[in-house]
C-alpha atoms as a PDB file:
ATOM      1  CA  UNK A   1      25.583 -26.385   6.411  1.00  0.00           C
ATOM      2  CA  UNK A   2      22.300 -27.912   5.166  1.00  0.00           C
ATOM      3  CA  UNK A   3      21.129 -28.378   9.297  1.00  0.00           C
ATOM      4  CA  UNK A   4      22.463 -25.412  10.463  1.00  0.00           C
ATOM      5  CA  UNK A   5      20.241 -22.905   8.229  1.00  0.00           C
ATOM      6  CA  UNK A   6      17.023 -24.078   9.298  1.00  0.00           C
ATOM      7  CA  UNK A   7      18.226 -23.529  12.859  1.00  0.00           C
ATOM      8  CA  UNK A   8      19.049 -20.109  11.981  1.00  0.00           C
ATOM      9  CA  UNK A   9      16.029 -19.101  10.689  1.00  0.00           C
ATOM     10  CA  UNK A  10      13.772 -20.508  13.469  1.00  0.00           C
ATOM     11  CA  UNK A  11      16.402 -18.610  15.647  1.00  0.00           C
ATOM     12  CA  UNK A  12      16.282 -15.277  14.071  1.00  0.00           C
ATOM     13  CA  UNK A  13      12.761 -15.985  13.481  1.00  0.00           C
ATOM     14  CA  UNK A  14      11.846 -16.146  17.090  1.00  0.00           C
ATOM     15  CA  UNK A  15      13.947 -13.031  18.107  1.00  0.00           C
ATOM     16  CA  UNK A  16      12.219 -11.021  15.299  1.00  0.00           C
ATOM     17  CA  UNK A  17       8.952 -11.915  16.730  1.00  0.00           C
ATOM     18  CA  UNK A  18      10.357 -11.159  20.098  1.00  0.00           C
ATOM     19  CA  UNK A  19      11.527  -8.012  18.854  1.00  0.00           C
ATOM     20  CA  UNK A  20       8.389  -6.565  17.170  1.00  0.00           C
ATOM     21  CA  UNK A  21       6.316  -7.536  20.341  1.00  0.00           C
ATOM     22  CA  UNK A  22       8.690  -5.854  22.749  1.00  0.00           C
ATOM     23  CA  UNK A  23       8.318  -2.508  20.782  1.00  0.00           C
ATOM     24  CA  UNK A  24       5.467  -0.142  22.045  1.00  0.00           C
ATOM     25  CA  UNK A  25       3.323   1.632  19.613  1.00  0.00           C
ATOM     26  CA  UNK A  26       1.200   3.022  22.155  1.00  0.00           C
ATOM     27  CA  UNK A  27      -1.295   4.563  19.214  1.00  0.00           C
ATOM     28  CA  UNK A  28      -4.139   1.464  19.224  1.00  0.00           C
ATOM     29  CA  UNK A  29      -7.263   1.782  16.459  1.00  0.00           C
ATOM     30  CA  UNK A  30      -7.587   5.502  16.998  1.00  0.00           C
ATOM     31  CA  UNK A  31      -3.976   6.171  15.060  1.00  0.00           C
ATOM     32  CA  UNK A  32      -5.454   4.272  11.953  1.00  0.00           C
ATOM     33  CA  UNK A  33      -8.386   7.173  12.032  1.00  0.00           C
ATOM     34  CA  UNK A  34      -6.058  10.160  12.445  1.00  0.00           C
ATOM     35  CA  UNK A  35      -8.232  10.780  16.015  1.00  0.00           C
ATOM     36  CA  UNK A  36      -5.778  11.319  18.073  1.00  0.00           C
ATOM     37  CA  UNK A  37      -3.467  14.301  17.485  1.00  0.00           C
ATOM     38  CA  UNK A  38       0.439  13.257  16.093  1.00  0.00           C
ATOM     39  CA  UNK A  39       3.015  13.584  18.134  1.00  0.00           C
ATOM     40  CA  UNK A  40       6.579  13.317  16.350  1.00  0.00           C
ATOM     41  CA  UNK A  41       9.614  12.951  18.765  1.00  0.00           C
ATOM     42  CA  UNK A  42      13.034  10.750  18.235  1.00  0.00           C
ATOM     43  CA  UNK A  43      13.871   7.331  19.152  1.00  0.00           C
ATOM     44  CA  UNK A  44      15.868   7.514  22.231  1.00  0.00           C
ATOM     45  CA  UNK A  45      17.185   4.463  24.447  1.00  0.00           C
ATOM     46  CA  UNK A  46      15.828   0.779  24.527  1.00  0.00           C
ATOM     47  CA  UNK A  47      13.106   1.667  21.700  1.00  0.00           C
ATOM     48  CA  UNK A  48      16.252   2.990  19.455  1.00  0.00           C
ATOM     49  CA  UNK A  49      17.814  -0.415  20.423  1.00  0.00           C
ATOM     50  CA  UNK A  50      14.808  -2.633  19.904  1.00  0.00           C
ATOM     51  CA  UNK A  51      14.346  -0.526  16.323  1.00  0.00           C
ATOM     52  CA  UNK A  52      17.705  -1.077  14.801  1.00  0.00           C
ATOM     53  CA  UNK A  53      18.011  -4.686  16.504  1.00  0.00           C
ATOM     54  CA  UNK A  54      14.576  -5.275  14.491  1.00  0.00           C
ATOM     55  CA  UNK A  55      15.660  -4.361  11.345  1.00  0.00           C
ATOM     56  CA  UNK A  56      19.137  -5.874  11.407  1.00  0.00           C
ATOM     57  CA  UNK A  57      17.143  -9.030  12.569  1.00  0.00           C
ATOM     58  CA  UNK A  58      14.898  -8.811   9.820  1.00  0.00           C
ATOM     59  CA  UNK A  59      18.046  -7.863   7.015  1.00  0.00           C
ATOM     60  CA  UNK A  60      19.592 -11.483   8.451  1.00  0.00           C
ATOM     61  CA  UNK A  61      16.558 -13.667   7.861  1.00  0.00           C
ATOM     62  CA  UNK A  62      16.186 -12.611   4.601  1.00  0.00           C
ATOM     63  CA  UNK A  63      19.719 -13.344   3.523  1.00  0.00           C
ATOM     64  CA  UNK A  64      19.212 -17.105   5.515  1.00  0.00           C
ATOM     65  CA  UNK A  65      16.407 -17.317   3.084  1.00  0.00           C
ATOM     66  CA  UNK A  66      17.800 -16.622   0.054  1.00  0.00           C
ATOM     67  CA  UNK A  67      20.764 -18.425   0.914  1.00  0.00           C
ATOM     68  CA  UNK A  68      19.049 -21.419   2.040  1.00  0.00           C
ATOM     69  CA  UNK A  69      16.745 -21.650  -1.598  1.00  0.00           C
ATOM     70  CA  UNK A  70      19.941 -21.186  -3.152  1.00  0.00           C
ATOM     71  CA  UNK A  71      22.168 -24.050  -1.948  1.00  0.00           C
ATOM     72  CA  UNK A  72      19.055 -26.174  -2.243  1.00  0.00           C
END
């Protein structure tokens, strides 16, 4: 159990950076200046996918952390 955590988290570390750099923002510097004009639609197809495999991705690590300070 103690070598298989680490492994975890450097697994579900690497697809959460995979993840969040496979997602498309598509809004650049000019979003953070409210320049361009808002456009709100849904999440529809692989970006749906790549948004809920994200945050399930991101719910995991966190409970590999905490479970990995706690059996240490």
């Amino acid at each position: 159990m103690e070598k298989f955590l680490p492994i975890a988290q450097i697994v579900l570390s690497i697809l959460l950076i995979s993840t969040i750099l496979l997602q498309h923002r598509g809004t650049g510097l000019g979003g953070a200046f409210a320049s361009e004009s808002n456009i709100y639609r849904s999440k529809r197809g692989i970006e749906k996918f790549l948004f809920n495999i994200t945050i399930i991705l991101a719910i995991l690590f966190c409970i590999t952390a905490i479970v990995t300070v706690i059996i240490r």
